[in-house]
N, C-alpha and C. Protein backbone atom coordinates (compact mmCIF):
# COMPACT_ATOMS: atom_id res chain seq x y z
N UNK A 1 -29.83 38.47 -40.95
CA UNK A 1 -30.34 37.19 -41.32
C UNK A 1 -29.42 36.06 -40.85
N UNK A 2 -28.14 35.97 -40.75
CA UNK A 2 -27.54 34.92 -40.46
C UNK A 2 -27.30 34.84 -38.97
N UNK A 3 -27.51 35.96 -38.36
CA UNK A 3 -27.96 35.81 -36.81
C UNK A 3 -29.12 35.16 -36.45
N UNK A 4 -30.02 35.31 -36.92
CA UNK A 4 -31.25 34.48 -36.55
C UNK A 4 -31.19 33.10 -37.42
N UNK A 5 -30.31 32.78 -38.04
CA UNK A 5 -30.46 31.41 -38.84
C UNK A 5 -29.42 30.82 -37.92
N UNK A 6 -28.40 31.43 -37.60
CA UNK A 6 -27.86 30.89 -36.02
C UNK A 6 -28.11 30.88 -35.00
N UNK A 7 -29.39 31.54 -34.67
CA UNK A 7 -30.20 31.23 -33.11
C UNK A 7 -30.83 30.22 -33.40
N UNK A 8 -31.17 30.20 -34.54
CA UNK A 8 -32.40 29.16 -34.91
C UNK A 8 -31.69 27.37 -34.80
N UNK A 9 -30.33 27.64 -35.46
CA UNK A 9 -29.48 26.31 -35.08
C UNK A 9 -29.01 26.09 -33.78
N UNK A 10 -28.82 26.81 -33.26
CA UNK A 10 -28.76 26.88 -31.75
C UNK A 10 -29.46 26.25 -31.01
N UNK A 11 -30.75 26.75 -31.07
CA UNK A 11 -32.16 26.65 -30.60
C UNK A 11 -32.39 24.63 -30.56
N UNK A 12 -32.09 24.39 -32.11
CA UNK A 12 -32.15 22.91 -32.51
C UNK A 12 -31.05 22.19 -31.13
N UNK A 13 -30.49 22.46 -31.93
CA UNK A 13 -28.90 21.78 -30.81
C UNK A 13 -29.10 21.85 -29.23
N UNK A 14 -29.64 23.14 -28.68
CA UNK A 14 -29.06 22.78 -27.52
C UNK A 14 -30.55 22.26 -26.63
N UNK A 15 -31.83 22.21 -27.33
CA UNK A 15 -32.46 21.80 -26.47
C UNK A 15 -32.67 20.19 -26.78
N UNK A 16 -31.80 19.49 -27.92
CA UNK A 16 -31.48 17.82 -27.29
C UNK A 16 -30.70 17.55 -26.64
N UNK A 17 -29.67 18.86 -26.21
CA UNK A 17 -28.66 18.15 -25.59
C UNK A 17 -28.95 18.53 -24.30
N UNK A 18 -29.85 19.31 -23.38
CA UNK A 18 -30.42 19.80 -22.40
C UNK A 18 -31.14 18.30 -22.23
N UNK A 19 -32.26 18.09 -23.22
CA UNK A 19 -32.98 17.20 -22.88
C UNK A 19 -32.31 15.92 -22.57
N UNK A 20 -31.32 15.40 -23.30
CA UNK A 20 -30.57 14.03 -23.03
C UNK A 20 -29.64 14.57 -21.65
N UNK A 21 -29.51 15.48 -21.36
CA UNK A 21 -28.28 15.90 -20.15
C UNK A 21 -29.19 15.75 -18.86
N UNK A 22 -30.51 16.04 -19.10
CA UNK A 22 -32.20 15.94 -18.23
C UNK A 22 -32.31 14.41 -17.67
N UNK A 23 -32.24 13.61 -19.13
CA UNK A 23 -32.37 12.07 -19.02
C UNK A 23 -31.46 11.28 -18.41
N UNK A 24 -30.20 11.77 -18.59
CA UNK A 24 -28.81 11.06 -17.82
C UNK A 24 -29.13 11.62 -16.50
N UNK A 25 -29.26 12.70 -15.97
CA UNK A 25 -29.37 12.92 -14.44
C UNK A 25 -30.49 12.11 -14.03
N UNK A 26 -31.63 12.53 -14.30
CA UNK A 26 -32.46 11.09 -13.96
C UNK A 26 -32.28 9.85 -13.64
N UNK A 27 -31.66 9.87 -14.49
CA UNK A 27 -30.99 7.93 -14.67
C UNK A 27 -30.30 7.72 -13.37
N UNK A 28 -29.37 9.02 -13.40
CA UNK A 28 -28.01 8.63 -12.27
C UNK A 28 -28.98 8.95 -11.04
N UNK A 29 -29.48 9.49 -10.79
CA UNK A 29 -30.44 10.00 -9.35
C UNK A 29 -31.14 8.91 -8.88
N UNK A 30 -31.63 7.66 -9.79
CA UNK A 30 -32.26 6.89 -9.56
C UNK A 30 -32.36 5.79 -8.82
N UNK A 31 -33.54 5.51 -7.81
CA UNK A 31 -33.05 5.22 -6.38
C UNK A 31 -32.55 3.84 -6.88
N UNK A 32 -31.63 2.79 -5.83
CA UNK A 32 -31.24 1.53 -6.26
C UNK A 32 -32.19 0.62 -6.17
N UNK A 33 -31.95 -0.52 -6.91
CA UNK A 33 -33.20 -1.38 -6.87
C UNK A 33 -33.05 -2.76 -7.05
N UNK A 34 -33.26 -3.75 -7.19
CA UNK A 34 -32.79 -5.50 -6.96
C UNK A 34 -33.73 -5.50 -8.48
N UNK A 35 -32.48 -6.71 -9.20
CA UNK A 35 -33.75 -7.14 -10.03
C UNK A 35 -34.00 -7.98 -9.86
N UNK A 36 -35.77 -8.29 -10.67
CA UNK A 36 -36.69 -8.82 -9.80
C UNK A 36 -35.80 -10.57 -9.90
N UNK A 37 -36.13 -11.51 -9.00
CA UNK A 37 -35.51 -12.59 -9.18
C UNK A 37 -33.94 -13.10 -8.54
N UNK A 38 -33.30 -11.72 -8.57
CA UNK A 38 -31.89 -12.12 -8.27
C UNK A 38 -31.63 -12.35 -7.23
N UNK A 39 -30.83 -13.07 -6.76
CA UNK A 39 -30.53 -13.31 -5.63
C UNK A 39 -28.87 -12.77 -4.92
N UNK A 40 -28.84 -12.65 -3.36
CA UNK A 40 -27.44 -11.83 -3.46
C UNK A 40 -26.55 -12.11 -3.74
N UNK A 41 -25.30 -11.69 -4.27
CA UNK A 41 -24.13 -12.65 -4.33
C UNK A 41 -23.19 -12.75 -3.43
N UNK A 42 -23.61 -11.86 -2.42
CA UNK A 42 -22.94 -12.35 -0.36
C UNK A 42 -23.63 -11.90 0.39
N UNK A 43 -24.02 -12.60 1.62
CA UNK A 43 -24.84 -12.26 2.59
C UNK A 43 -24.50 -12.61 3.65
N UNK A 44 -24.84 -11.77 4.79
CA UNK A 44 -24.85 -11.80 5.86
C UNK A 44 -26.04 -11.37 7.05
N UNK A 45 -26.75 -13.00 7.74
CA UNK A 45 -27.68 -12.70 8.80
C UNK A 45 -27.02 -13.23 10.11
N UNK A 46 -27.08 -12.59 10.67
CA UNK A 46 -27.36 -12.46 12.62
C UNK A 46 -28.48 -13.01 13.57
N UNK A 47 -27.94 -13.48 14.59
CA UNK A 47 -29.50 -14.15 15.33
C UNK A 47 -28.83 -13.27 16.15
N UNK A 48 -29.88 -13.18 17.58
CA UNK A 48 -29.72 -12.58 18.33
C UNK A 48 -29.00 -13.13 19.39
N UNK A 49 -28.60 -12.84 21.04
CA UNK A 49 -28.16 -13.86 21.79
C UNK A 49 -28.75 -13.28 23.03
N UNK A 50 -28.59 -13.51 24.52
CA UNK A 50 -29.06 -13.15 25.41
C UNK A 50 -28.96 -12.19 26.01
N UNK A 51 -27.80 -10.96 25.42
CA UNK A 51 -28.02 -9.65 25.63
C UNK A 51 -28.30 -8.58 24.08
N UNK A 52 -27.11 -8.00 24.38
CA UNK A 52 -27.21 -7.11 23.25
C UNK A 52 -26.83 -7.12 21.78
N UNK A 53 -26.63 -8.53 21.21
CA UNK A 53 -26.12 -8.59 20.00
C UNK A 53 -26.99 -8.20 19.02
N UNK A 54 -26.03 -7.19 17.89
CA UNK A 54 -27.41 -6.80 16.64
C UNK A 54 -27.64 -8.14 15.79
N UNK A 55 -29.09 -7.38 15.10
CA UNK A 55 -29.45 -8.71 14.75
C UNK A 55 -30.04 -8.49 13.59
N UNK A 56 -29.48 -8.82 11.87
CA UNK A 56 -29.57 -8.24 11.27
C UNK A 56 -29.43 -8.66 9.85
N UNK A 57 -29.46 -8.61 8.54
CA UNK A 57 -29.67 -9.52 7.56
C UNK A 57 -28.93 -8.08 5.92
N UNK A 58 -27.67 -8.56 5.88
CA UNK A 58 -27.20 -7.64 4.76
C UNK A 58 -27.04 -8.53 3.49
N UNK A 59 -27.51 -7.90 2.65
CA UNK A 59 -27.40 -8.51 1.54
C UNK A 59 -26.78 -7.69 0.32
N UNK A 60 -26.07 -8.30 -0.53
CA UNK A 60 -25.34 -7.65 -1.18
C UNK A 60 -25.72 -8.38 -2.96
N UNK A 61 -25.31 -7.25 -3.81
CA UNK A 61 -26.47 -7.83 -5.26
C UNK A 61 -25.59 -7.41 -6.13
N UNK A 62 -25.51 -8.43 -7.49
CA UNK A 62 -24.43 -8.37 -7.73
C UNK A 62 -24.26 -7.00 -8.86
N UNK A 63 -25.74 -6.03 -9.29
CA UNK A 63 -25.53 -4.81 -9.80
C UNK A 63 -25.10 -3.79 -8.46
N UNK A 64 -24.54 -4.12 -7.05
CA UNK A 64 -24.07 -3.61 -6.26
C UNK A 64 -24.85 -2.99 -5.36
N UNK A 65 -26.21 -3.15 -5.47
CA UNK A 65 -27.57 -3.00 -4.46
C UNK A 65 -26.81 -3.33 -3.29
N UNK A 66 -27.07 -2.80 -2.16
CA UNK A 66 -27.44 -3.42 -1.04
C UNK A 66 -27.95 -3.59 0.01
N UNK A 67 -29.03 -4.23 0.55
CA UNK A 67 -30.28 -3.92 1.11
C UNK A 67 -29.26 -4.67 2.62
N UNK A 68 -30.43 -3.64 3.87
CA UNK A 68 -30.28 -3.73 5.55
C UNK A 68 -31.29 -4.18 6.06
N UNK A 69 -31.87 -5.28 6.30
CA UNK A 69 -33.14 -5.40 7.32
C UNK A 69 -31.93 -5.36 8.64
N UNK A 70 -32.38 -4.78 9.33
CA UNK A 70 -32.23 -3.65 10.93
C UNK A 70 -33.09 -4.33 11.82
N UNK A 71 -32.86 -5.28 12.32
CA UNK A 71 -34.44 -5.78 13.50
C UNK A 71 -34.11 -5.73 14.64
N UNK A 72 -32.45 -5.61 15.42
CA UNK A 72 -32.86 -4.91 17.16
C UNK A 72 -31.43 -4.68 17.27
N UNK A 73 -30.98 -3.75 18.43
CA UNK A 73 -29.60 -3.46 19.00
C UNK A 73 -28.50 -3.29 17.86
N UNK A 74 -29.38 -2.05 16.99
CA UNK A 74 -28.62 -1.46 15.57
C UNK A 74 -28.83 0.21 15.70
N UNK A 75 -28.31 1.09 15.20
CA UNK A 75 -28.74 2.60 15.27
C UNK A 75 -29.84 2.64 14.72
N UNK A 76 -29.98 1.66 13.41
CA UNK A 76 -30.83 1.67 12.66
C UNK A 76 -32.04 0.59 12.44
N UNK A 77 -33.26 0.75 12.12
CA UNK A 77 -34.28 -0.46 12.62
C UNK A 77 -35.08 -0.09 11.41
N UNK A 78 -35.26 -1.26 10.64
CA UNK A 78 -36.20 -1.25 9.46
C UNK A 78 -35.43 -2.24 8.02
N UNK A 79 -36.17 -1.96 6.94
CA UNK A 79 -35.65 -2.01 5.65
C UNK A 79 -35.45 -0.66 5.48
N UNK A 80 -33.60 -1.62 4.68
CA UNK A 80 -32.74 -0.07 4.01
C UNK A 80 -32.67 -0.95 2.61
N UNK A 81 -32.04 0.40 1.74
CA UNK A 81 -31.15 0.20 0.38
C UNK A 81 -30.15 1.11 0.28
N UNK A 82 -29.33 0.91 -0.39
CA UNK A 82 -28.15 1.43 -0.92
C UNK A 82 -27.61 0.69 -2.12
N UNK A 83 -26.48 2.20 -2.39
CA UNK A 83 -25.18 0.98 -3.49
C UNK A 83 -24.00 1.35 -2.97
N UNK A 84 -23.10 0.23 -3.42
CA UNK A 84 -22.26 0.38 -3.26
C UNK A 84 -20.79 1.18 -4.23
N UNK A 85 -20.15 1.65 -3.89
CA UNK A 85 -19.02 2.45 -5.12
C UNK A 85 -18.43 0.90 -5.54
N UNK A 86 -17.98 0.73 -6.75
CA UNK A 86 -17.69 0.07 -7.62
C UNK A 86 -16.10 -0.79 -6.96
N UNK A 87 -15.62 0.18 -6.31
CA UNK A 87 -14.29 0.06 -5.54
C UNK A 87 -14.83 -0.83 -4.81
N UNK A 88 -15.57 -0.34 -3.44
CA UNK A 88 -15.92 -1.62 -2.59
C UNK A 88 -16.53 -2.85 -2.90
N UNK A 89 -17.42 -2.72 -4.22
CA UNK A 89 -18.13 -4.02 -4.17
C UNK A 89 -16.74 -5.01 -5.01
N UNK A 90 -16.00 -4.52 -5.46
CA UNK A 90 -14.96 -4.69 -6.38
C UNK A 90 -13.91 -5.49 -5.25
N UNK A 91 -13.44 -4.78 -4.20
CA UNK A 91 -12.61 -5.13 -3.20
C UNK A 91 -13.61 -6.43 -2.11
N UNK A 92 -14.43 -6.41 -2.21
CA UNK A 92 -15.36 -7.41 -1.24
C UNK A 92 -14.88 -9.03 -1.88
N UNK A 93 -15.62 -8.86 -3.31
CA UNK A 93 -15.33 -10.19 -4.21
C UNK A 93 -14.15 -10.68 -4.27
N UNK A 94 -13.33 -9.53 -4.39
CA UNK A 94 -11.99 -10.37 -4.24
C UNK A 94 -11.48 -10.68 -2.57
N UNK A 95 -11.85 -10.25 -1.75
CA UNK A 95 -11.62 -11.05 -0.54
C UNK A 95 -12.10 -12.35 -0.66
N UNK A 96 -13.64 -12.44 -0.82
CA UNK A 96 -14.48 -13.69 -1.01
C UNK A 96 -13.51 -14.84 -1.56
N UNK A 97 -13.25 -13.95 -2.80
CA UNK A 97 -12.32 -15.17 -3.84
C UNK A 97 -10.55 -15.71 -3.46
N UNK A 98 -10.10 -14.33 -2.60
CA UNK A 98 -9.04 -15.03 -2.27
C UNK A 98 -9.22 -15.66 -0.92
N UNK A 99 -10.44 -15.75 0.03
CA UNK A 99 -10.46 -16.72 0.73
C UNK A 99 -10.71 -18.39 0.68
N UNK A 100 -10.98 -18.72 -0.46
CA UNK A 100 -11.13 -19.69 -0.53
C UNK A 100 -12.75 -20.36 0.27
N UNK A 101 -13.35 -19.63 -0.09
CA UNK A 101 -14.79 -19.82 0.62
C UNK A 101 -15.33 -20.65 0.89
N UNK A 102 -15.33 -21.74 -0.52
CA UNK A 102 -16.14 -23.06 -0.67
C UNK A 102 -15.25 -23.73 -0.34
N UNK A 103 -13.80 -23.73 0.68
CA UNK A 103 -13.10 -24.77 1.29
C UNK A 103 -13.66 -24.34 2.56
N UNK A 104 -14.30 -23.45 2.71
CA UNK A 104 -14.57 -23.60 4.54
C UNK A 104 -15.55 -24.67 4.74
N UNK A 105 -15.59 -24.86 5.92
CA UNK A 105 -16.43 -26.10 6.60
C UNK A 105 -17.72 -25.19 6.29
N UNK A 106 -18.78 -26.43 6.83
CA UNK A 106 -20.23 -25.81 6.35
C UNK A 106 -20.54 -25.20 7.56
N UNK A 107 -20.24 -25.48 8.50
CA UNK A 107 -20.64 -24.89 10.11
C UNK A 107 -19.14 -24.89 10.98
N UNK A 108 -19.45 -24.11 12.05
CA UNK A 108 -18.26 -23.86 13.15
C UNK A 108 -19.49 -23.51 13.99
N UNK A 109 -18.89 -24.74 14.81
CA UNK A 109 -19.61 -24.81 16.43
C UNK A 109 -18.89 -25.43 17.65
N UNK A 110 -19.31 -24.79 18.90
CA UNK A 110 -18.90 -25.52 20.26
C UNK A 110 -19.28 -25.39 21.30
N UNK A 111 -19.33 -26.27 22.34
CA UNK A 111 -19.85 -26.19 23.20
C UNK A 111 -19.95 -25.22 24.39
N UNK A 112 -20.32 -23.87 23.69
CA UNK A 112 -20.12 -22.98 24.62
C UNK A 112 -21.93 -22.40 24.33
N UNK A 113 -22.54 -21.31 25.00
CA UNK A 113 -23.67 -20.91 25.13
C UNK A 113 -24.16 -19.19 24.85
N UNK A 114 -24.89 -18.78 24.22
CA UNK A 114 -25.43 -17.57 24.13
C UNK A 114 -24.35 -16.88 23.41
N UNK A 115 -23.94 -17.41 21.95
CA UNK A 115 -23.33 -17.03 21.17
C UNK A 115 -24.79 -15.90 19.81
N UNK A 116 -23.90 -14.93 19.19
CA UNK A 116 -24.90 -15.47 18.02
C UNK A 116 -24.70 -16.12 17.45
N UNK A 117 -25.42 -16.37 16.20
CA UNK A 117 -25.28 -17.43 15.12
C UNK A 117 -24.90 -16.07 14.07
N UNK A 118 -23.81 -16.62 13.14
CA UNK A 118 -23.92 -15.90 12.27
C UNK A 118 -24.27 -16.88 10.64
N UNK A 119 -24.41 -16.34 9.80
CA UNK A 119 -25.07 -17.18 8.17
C UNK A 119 -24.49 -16.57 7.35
N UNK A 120 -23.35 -17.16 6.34
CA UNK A 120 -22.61 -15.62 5.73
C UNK A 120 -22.90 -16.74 4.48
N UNK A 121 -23.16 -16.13 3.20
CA UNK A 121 -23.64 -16.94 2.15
C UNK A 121 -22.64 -16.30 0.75
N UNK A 122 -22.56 -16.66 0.00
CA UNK A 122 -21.36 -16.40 -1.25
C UNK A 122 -21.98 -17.27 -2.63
N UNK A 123 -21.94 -16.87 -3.30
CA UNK A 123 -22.91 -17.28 -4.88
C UNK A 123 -21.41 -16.61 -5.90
N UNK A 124 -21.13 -17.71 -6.82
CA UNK A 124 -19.83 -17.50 -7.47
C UNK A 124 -20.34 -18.86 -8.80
N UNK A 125 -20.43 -18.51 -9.95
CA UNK A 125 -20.32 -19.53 -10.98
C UNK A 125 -21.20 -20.35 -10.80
N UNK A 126 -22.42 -20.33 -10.64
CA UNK A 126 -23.28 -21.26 -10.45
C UNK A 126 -23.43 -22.03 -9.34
N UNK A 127 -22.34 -21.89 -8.17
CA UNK A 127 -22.18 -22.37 -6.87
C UNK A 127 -22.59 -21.82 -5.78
N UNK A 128 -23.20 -22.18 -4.98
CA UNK A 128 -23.68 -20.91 -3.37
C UNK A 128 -23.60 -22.25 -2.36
N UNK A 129 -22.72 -21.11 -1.18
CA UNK A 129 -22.40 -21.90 -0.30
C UNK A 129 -22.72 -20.96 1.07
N UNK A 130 -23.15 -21.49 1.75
CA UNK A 130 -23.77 -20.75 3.28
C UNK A 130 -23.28 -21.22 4.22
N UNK A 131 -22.29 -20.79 5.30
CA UNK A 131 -21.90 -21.54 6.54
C UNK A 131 -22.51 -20.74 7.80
N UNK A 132 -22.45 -21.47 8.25
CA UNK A 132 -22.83 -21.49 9.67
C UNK A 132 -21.98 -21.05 10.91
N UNK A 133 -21.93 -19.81 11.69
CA UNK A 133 -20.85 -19.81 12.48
C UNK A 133 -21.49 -19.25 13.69
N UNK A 134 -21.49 -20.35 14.73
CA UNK A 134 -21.94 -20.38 15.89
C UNK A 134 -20.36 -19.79 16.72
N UNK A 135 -19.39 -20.68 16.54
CA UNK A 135 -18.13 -20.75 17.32
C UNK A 135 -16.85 -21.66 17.09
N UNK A 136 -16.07 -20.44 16.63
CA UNK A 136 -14.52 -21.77 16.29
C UNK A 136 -14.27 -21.41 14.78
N UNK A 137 -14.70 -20.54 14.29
CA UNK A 137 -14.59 -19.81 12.89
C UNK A 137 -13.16 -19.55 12.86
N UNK A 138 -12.30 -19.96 11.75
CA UNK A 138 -11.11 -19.94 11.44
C UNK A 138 -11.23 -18.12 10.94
N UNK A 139 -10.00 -17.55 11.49
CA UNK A 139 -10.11 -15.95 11.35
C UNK A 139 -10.18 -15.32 9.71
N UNK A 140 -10.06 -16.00 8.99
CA UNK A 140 -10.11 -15.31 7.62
C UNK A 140 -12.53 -15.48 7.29
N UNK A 141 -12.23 -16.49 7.67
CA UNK A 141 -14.50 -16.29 8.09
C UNK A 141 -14.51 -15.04 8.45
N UNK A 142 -14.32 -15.07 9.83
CA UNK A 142 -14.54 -13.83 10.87
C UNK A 142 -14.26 -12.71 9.87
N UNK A 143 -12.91 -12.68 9.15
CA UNK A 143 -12.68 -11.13 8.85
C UNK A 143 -13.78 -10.60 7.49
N UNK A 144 -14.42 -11.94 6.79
CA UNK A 144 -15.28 -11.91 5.43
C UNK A 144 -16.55 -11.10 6.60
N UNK A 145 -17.18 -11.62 7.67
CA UNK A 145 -18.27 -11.32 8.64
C UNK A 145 -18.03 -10.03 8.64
N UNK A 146 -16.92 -9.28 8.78
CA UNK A 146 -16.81 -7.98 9.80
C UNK A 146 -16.26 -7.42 8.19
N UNK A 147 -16.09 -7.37 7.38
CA UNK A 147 -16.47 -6.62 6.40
C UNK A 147 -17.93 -6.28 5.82
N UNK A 148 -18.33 -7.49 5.37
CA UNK A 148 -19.86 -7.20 5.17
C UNK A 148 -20.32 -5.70 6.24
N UNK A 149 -20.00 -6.51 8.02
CA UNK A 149 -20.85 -5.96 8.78
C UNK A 149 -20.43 -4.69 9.02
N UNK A 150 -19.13 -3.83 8.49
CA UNK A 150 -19.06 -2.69 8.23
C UNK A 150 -19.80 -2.21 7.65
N UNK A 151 -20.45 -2.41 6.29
CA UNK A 151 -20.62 -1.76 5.47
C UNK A 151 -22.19 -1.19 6.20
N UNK A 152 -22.63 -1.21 7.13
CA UNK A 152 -23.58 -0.82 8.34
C UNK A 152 -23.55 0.34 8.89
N UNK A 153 -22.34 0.75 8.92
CA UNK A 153 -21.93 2.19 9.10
C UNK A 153 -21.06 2.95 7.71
N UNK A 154 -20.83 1.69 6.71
CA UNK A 154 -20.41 2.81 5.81
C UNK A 154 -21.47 3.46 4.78
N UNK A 155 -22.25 2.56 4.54
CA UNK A 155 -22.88 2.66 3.43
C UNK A 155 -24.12 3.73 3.61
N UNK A 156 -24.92 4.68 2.75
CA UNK A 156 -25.35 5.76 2.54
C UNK A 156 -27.21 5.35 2.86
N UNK A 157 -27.62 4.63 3.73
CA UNK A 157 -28.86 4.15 4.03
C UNK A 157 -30.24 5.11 3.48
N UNK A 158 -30.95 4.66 2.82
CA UNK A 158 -32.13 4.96 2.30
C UNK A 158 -33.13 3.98 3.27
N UNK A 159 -34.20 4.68 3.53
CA UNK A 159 -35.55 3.69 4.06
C UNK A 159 -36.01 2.82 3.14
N UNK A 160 -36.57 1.79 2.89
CA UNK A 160 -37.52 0.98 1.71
C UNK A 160 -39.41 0.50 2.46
C-alpha cells in the first residue's frame, strides 16, 4: 500500500513539472518577433552605387530582435529575423553611448561620385537621431556602420 500511495504522488508531481518543463521549452524555441509598434533602437540602411555595393536595411529592437531586408550584392536576399545574445546587443549600446552619437553632424558629404549612402539611426531616451553618410564620416561613425554591418554574417538568419 504505501508503494502505490507513492506512485500515486509521484504520478501528481511529475506530470506538472513535465508539463511546465513542456511550456518553458516552447517559450524558449519561440521564433523572434518585433512588438507590434516598436521601433528599432539602431539601424542601419544602404543605397546602392554603380557597381557592387550591398544594399541593405538592418534593424535592431530593443527586446534584441533583429530583422535583414537583403535586396542585392548580399549572400543573402529577402526578409530575415534573428536575436541577438544579450552580450552583443549589450556591447552594441554601449559603443552607441560611448560614441557620443547625437554630437555627430547630421550628414557627411563630398564632392566625390558613386559612393553609397549609408543611414545609421540610434533611438536613446526619447531622442532619435539619423545621419547621413555619403563621405567624410569621422572614423568612430564608420566603426558604429561596420559593427551593425557585421552582424550580417554573425547573426543566426531565419527567412520571414
Amino acid at each position: 500500500m504505501k508503494n502505490s500511495s507513492f506512485g500515486k504522488a509521484m504520478r501528481y508531481l511529475i506530470l506538472p513539472v513535465v508539463f511546465l518543463g513542456t511550456l518553458l521549452l516552447m517559450h524558449s524555441c519561440k521564433s523572434p518577433s518585433i512588438p507590434e509598434g516598436e521601433k528599432p533602437r539602431m539601424e542601419l540602411r544602404t543605397t546602392g552605387c554603380y557597381g557592387t555595393c550591398p544594399v541593405f536595411t538592418i534593424s535592431i529592437y530593443e527586446n534584441r530582435v533583429v530583422t535583414l531586408e537583403a535586396v542585392e550584392f548580399l549572400d543573402l536576399e529577402g526578409k530575415f529575423i534573428s536575436r541577438l545574445s544579450n552580450n552583443t546587443f549589450d556591447d552594441l549600446l554601449i559603443e552607441f553611448q560611448n560614441s557620443s552619437f547625437f554630437d555627430f553632424q547630421e550628414q557627411y558629404t563630398g564632392p566625390v561620385s558613386d559612393l553609397p549612402t549609408k543611414y545609421i539611426t540610434y533611438r536613446e531616451g526619447g531622442k532619435t537621431k539619423t545621419i547621413t553618410d555619403y563621405y567624410g564620416a569621422p572614423q568612430e561613425l564608420k566603426y558604429l556602420e561596420e559593427k551593425i554591418s557585421q552582424l550580417i554574417d554573425q547573426a543566426s538568419w531565419k527567412k520571414r
